[in-house]
Protein backbone atom coordinates (compact mmCIF):
# COMPACT_ATOMS: atom_id res chain seq x y z
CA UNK A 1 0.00 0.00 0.00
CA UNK A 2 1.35 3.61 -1.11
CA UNK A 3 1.95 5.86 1.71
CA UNK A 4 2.10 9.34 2.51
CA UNK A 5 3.61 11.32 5.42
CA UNK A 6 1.06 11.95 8.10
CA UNK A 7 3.75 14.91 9.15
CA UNK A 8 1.42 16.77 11.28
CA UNK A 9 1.20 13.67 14.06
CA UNK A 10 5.01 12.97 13.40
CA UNK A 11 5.98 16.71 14.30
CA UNK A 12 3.88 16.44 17.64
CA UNK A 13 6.09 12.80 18.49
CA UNK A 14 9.05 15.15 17.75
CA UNK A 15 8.50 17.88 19.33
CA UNK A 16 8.39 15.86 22.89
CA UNK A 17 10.90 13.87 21.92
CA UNK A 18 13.22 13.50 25.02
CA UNK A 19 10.59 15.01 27.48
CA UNK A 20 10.21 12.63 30.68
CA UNK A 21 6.38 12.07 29.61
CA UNK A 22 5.73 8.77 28.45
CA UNK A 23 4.19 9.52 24.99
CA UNK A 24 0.61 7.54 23.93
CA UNK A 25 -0.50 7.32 20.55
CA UNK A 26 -4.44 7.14 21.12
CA UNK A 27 -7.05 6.98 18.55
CA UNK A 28 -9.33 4.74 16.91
CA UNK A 29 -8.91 1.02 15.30
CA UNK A 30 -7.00 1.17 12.23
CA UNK A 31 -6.36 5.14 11.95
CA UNK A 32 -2.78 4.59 11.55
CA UNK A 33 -1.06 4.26 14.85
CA UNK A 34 1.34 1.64 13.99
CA UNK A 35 2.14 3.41 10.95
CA UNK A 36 2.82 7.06 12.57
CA UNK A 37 4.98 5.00 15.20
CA UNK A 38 7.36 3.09 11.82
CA UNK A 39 7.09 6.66 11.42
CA UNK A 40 8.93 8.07 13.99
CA UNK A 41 11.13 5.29 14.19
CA UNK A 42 12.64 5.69 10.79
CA UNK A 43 13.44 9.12 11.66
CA UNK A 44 15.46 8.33 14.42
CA UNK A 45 17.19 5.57 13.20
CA UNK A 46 18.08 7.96 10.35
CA UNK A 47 18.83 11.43 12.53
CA UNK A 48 20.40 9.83 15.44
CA UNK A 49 22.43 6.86 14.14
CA UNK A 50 24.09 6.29 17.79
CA UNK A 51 20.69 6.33 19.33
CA UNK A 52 19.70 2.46 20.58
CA UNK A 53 16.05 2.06 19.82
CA UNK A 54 14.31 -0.96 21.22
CA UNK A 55 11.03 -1.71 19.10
CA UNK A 56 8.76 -4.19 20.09
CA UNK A 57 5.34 -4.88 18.29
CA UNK A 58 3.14 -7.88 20.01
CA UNK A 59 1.56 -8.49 17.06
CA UNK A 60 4.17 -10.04 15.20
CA UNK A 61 5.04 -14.05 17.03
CA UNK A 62 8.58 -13.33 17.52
CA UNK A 63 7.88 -11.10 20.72
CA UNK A 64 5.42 -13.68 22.42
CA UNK A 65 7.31 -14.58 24.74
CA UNK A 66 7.53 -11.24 26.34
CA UNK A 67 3.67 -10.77 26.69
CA UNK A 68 4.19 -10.69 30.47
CA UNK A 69 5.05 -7.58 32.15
CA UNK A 70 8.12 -9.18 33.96
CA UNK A 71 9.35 -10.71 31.05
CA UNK A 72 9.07 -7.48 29.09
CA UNK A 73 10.67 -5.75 31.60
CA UNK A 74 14.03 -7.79 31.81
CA UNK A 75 14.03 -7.82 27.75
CA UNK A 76 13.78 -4.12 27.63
CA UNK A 77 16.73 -3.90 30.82
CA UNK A 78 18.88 -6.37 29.07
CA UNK A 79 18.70 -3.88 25.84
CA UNK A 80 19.50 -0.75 27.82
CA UNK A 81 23.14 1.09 26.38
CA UNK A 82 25.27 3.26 28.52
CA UNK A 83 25.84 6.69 27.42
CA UNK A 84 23.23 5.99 24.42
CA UNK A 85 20.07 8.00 24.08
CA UNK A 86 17.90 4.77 24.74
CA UNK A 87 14.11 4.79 22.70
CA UNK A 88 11.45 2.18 23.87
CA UNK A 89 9.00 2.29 21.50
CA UNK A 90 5.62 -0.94 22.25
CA UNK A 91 3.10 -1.83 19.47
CA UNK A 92 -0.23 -2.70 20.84
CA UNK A 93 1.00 -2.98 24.58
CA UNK A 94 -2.60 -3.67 26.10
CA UNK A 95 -1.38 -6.97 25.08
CA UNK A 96 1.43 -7.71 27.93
CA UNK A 97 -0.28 -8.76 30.94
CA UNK A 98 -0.14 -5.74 33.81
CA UNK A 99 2.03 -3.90 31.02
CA UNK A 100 1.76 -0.77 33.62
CA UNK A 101 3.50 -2.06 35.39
CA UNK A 102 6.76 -2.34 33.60
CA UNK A 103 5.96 0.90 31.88
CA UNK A 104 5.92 2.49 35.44
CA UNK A 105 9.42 1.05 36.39
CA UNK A 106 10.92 1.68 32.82
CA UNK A 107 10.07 5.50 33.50
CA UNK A 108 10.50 5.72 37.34
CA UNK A 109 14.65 4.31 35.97
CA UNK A 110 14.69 7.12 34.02
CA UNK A 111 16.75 5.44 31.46
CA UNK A 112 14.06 5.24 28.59
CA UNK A 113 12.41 7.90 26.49
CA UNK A 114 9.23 5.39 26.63
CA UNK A 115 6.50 5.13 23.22
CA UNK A 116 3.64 3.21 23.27
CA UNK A 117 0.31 2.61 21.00
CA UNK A 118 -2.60 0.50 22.13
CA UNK A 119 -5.86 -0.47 21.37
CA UNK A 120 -8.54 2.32 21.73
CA UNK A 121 -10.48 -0.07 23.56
CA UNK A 122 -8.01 -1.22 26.22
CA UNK A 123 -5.31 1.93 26.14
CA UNK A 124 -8.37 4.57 26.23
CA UNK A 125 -7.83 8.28 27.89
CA UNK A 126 -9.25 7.78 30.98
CA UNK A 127 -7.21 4.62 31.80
CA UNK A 128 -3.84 6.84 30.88
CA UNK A 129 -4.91 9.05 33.38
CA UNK A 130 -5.13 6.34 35.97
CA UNK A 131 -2.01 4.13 34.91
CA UNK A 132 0.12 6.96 34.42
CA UNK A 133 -1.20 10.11 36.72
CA UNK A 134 0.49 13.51 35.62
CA UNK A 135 3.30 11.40 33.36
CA UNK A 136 1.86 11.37 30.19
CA UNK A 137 1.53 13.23 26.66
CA UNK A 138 -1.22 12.22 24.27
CA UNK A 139 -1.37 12.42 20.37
CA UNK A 140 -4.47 11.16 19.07
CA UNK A 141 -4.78 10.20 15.55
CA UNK A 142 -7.71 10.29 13.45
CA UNK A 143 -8.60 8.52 9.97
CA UNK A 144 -7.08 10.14 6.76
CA UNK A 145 -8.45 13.98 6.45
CA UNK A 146 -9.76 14.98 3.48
CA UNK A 147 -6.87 16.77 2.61
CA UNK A 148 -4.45 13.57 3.10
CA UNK A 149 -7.49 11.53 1.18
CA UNK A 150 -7.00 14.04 -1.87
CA UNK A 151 -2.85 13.49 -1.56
CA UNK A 152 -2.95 9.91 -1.29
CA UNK A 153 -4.93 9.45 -4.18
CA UNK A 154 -3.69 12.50 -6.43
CA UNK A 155 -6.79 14.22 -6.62
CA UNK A 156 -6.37 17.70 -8.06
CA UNK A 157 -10.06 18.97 -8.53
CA UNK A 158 -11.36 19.47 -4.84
CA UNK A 159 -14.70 19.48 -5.52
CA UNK A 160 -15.47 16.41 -7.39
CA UNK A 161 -12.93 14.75 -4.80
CA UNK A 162 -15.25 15.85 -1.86
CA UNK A 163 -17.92 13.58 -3.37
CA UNK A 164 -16.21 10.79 -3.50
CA UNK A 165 -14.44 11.23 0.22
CA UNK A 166 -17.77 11.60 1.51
CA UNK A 167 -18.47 8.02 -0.04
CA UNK A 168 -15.77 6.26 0.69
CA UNK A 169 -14.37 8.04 4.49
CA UNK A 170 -10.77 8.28 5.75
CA UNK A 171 -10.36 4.29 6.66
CA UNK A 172 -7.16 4.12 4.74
CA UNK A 173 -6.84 0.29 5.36
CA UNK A 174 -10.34 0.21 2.49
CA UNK A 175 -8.36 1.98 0.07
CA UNK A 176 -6.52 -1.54 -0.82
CA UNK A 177 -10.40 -2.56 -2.07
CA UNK A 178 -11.15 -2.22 -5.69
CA UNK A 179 -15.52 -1.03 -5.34
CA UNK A 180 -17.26 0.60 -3.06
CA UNK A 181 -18.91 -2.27 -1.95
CA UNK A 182 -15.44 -4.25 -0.87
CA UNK A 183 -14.43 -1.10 1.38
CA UNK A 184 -17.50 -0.62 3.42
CA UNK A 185 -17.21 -4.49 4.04
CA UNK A 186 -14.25 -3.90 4.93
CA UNK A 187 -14.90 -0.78 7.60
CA UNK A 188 -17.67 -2.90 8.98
CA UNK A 189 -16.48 -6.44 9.22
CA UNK A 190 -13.23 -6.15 9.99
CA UNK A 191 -12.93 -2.56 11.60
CA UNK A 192 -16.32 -1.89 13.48
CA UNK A 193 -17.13 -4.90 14.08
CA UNK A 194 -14.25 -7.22 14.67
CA UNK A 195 -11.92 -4.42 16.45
CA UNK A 196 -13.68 -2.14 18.18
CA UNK A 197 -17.83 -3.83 18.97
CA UNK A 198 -15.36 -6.76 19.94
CA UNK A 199 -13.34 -4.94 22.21
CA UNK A 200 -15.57 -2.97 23.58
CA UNK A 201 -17.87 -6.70 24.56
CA UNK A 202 -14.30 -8.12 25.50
CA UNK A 203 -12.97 -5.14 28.02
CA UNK A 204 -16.16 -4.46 29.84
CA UNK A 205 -17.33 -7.74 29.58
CA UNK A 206 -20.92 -6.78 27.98
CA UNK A 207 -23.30 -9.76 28.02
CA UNK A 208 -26.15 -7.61 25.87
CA UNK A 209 -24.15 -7.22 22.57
CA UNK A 210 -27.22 -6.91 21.17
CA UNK A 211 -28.27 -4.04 22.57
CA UNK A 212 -25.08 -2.36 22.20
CA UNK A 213 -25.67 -3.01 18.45
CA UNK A 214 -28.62 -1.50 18.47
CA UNK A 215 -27.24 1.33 20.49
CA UNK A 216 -24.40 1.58 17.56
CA UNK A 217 -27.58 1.68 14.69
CA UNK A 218 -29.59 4.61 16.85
CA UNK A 219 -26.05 6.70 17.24
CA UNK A 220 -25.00 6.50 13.28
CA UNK A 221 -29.14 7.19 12.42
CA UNK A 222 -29.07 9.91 14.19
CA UNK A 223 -25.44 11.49 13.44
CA UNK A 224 -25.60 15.57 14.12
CA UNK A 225 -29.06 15.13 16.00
CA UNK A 226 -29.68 16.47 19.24
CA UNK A 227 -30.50 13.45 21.65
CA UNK A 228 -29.97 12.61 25.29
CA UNK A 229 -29.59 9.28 27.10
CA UNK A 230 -33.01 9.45 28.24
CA UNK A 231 -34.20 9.71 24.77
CA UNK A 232 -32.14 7.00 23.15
CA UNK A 233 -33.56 4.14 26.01
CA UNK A 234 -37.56 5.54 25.43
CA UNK A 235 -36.63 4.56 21.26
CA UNK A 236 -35.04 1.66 22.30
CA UNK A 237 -37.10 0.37 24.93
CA UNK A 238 -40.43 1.15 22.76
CA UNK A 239 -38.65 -1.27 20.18
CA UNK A 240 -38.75 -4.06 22.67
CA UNK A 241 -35.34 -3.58 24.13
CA UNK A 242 -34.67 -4.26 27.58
CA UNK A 243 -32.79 -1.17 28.51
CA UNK A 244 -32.12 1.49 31.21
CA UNK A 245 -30.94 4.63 31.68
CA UNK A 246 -27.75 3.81 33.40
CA UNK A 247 -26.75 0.67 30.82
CA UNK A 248 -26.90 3.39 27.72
CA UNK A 249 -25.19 5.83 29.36
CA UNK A 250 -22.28 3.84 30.05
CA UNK A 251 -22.40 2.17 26.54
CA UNK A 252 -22.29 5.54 24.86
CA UNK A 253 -19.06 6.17 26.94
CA UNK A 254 -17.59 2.70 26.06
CA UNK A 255 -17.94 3.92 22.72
CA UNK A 256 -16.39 7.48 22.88
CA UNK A 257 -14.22 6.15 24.81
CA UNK A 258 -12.83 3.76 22.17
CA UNK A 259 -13.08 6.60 19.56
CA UNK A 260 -16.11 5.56 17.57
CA UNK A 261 -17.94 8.35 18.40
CA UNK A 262 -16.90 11.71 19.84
CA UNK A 263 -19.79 13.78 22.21
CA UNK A 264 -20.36 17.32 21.67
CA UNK A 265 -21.85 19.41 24.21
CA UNK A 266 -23.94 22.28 23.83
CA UNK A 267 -22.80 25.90 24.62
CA UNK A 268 -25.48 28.74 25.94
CA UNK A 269 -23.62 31.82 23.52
CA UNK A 270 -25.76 34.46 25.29
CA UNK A 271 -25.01 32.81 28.76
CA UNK A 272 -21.65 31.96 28.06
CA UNK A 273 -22.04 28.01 30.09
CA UNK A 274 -22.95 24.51 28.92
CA UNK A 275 -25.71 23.16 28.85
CA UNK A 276 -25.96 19.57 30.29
CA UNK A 277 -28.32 16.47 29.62
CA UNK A 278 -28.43 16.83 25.80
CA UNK A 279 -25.58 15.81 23.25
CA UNK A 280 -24.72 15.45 19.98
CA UNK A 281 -22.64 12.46 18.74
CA UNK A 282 -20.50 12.73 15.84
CA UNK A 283 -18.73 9.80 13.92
CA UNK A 284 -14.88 9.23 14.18
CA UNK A 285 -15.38 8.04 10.28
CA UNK A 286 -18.85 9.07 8.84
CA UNK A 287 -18.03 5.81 6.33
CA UNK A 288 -18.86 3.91 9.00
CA UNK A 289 -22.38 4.69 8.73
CA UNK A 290 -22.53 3.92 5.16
CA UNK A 291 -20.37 0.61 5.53
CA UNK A 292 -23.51 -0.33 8.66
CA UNK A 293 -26.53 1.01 7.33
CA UNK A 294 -25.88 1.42 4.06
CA UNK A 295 -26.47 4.69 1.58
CA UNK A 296 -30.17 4.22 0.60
CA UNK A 297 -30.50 7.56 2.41
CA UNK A 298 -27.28 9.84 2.07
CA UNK A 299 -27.86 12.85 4.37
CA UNK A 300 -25.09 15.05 2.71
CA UNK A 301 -25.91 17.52 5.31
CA UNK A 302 -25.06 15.72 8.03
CA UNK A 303 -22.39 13.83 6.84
CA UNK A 304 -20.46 17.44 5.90
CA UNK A 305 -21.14 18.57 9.50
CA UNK A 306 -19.60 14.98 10.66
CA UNK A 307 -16.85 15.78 8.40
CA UNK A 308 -16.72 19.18 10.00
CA UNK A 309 -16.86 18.18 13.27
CA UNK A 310 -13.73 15.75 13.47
CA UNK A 311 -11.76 18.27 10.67
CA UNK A 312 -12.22 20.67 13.63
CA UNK A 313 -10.93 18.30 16.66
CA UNK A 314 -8.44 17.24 14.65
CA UNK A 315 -7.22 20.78 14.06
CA UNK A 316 -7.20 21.13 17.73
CA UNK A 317 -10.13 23.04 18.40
CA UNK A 318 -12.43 22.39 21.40
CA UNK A 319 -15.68 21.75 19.46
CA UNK A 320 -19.90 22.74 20.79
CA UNK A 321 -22.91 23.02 19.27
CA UNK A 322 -23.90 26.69 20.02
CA UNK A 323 -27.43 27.68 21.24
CA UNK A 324 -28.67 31.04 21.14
CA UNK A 325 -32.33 31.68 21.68
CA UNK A 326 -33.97 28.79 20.75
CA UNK A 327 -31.56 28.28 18.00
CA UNK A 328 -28.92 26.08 16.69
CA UNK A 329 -25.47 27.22 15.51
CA UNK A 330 -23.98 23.94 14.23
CA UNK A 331 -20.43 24.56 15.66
CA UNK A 332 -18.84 26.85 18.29
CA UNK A 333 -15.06 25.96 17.76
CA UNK A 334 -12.37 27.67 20.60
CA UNK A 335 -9.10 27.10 20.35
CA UNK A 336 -7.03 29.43 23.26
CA UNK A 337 -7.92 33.03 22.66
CA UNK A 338 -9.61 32.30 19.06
CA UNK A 339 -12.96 31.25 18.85
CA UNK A 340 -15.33 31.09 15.60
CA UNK A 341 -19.07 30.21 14.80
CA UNK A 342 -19.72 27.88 11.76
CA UNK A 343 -22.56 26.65 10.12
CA UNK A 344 -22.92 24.24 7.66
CA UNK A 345 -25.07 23.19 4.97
CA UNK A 346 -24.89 20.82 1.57
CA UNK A 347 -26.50 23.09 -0.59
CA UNK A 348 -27.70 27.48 0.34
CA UNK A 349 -28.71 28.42 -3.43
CA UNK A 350 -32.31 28.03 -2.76
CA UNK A 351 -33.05 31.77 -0.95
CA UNK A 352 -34.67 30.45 1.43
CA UNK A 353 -31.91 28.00 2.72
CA UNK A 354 -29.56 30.32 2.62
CA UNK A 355 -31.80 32.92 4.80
CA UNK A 356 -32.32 29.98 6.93
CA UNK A 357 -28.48 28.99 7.63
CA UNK A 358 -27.55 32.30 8.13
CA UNK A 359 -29.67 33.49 10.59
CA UNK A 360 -28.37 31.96 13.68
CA UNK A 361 -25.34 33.69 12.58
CA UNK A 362 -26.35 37.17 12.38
CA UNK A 363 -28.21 37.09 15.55
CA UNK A 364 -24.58 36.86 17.14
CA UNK A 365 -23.46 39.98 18.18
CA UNK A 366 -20.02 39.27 19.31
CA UNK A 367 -16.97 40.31 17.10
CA UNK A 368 -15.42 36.62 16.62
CA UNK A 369 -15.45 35.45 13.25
CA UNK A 370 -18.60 33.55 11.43
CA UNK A 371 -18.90 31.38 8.99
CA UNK A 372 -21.00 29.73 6.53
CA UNK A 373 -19.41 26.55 4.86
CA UNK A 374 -21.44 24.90 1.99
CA UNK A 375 -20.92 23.06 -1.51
CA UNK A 376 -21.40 26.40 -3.31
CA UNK A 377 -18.05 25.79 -5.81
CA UNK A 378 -17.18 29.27 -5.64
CA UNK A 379 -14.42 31.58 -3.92
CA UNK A 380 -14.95 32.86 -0.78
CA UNK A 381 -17.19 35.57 0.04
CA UNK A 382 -18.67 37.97 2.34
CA UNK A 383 -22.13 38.38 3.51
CA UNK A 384 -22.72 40.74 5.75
CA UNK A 385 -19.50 40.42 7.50
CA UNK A 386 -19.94 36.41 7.84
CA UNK A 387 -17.48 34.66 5.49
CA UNK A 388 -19.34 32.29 3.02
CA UNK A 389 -16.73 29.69 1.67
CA UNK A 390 -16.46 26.47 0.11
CA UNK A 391 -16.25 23.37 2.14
CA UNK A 392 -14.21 21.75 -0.11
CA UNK A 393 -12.10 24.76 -0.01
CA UNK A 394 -11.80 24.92 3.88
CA UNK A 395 -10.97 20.90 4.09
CA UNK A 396 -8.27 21.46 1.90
CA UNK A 397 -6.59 24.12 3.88
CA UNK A 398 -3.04 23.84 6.07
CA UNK A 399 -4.21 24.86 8.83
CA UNK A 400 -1.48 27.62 10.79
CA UNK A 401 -1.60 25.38 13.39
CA UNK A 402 -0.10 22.42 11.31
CA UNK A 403 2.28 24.28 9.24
């Protein structure tokens, strides 16, 4: 499979290179973890040719024998060269029994610059936080962008490229698959399903898979809807589910947990505070819907505000659906002192769906930037001080933050 540098994530892993955090490559199934971490690797071995770099990746036979934490441990010691700058870099280490605790007493010695990927569904956030309190840094990588969907496949002509990103998502691993229908089997039987339902069943020990698939249906039906755990058991449970409150609520975090989906909270403008008990949930690939469900019904509106949502997060941005009275302003996006309002639509050259989108927009009164991103094929322009621009267009910008 061709390749292209993901040189955004690889300049983060740089950039802490030689800090005493031990540095986690999070994100979900098959977004290219292993790949970023070959990455970095061949960088160093290329940079710093002194530099002793031990690599180990459980899912290759050869390290087996080390899938014990003591064991791991002593191999990693016995590697260790005086004087040397001394890498540790671990491939899927949810794999080594009680791995934490050799990771602990690799970086308590002091002698390692320590790298490790994992599993979403066993190496999560929240378990960093508890395995490694105050010691860690976190990159977290997300499926190919459209921008790195464009390079890999040489696509020159954004917008005609848009369509067919929207189609086919950023799962690089279904690029390998000659039609359509070969790559959504692929995102669904071997990525949704197989990695990360199977995890998610196998970690927390879930006996009612079956309502967790259902649970998985509802969330990609109802992408970029507002909906609240309450909500999602009264659908369920008037489908003939036996469900609770509590059992969704901590099913929808086993899921954003493991990266599937990502919540957004919504954001008072006027008041300036959240607002709790309803969410939106956004897809970490919207091709996973498609690969599930199928495209009988292709919501292009909601799939470019899914696309929106994780181009956002992935540009660093804390991300909320704005409310200001009574109505919806798709994305409030804040990133240190910047902040900036978008809303975003398939299609505004009907009048009235233009006068529609925009509204919400003028009604803020603050001097942040606003803007209205659509399929409209055309430069950018200005409406009333509210920047109207192509979404294809704004995907395909470098961001300053990753120059």
């Amino acid at each position: 499979m061709r390749l292209i540098k993901r040189e955004f994530y690889l300049r983060q892993l740089l950039s802490v290179k030689g800090t005493p955090d031990v540095k986690i490559i999070t994100g979900v199934r098959r977004s290219g973890k292993s790949k970023l971490m070959e990455a970095f690797l061949a960088h160093i071995r290329k940079t710093e040719k002194k530099s002793n770099v031990i690599h180990i990746n459980f899912n290759l036979l050869k390290f087996e024998k080390y899938l014990e934490y003591h064991a791991l441990n002593d191999y990693i010691e016995s590697r260790y060269v005086p004087g040397s700058k001394n890498y540790v870099l671990i491939d899927e280490v949810q794999m080594c029994d009680n791995f934490e605790k050799a990771v602990n007493s690799l970086h308590a010695s002091e002698k390692f610059d320590v790298y490790l990927t994992g599993s979403n569904a066993f190496l999560m956030s929240s378990d960093l936080v508890t395995l490694f309190t105050g010691r860690t840094f976190e990159i977290e990588v997300f499926p190919f962008s459209f921008k790195e969907y464009s390079a890999f496949f040489k696509k020159k002509e954004s917008y005609s490229a848009l369509d067919e990103f929207l189609k086919e998502g950023g799962m690089s691993g279904s690029y390998l698959y000659g039609s359509v229908g070969e790559k959504y089997r692929y995102i669904n039987e071997q990525v949704f399903n197989a990695l990360i339902v199977r995890d998610i069943v196998a970690k927390h020990k879930i006996r009612n898979k079956a309502l967790l698939e259902k649970l998985v249906d509802f969330l990609m039906d109802n992408v970029g809807n507002i909906t609240s755990v309450r909500k999602i058991s009264e659908v369920l449970a008037s489908n003939k589910a036996k469900v609770n409150d509590k059992t969704i609520g901590s099913y929808i975090d086993y899921l954003c947990k493991a990266f599937a989906f990502y919540k957004i909270r919504r954001y008072d403008i006027k008041g300036k505070r959240y607002l709790a008990s309803e969410d939106k949930y956004y897809l970490s690939d919207h091709a996973f819907k498609y690969a599930r469900l199928g495209t009988k019904n292709m919501d292009y509106g909601h799939v470019l505000e899914n696309v929106v949502a994780i181009e956002l997060l992935r540009r660093g941005y804390e991300v909320y659906v704005g409310v200001l009275y009574k109505k919806e302003i798709d994305f409030v996006a804040i990133k240190k002192d910047e902040k900036v309002y978008i809303q975003v639509s398939d299609d505004i050259s009907n009048e009235s769906t233009f006068s529609r989108e925009i509204a919400p927009l003028l009604n803020i009164k603050d001097a942040y930037p606003k803007m209205l991103l659509a399929r409209t094929r055309h430069e950018k322009s200005d409406y009333e001080g509210i920047q109207i621009v192509d979404i294809a267009d704004w995907l395909a910008q470098i961001p300053i933050s990753q120059k």
